[in-house]
Protein backbone atom coordinates (compact mmCIF):
# COMPACT_ATOMS: atom_id res chain seq x y z
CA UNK A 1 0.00 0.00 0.00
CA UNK A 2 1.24 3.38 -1.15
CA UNK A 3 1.52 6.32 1.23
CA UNK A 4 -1.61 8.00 2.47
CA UNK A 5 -2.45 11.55 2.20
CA UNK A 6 -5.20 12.47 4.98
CA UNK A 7 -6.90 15.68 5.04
CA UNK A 8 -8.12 16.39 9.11
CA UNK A 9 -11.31 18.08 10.28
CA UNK A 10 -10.34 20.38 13.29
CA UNK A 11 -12.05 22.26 15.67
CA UNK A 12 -11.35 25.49 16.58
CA UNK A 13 -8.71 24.48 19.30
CA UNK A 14 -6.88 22.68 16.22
CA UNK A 15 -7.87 19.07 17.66
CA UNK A 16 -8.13 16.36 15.10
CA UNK A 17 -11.71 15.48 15.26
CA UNK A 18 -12.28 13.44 11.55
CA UNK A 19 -10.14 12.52 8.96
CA UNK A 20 -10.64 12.26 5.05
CA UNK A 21 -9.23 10.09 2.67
CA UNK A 22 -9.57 10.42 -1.29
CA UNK A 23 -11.55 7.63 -2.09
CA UNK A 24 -9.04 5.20 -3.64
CA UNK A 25 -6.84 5.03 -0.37
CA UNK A 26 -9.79 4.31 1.55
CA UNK A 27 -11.03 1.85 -0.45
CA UNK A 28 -6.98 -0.05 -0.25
CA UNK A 29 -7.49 0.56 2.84
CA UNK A 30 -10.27 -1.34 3.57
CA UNK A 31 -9.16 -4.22 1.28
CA UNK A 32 -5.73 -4.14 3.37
CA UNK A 33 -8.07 -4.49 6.52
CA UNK A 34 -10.33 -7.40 5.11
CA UNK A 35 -7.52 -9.52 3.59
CA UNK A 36 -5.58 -8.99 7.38
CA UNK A 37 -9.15 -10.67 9.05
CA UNK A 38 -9.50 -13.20 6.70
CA UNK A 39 -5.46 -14.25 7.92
CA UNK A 40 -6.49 -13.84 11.13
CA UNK A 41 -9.64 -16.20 10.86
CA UNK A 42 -7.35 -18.64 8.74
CA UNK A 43 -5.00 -18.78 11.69
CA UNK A 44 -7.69 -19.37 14.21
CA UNK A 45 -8.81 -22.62 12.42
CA UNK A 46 -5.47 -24.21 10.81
CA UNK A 47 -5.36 -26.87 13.51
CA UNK A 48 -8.67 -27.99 12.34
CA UNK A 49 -8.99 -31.18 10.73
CA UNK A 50 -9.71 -31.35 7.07
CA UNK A 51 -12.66 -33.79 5.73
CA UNK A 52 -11.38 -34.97 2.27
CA UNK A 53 -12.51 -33.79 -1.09
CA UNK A 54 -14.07 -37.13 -2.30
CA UNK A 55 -15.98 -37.61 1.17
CA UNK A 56 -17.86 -34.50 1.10
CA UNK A 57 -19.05 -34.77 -2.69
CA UNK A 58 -20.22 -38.62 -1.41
CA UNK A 59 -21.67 -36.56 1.64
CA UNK A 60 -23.66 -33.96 -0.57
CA UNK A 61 -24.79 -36.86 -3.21
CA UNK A 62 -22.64 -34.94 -6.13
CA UNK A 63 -21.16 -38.18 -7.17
């Protein structure tokens, strides 16, 4: 992911109270985020055992 270049919304004390994004950084952004859960959740259940292939076409009558 490239660089971002954030815009802040401030009140008139100058405290950060919002931040904007041009679209396309938010939107790798949000990708970036998504593909780090789906690692997470992949992590969580490696240990799992597997069912093979062949037993759950047998299981779901596609053979």
């Amino acid at each position: 992911m490239t660089g971002l270049h954030p815009h802040f919304v401030t009140d008139s004390d100058g405290k950060r109270l919002s931040v904007l994004l041009p679209i396309a950084e938010y939107t790798a952004l949000i990708e970036r985020l998504e593909d780090l859960e789906d690692l997470e959740a992949a992590r969580k259940v490696s240990d799992e055992p597997t069912i093979p292939w062949e037993r759950v076409k047998t299981e779901l009558g596609l053979e």
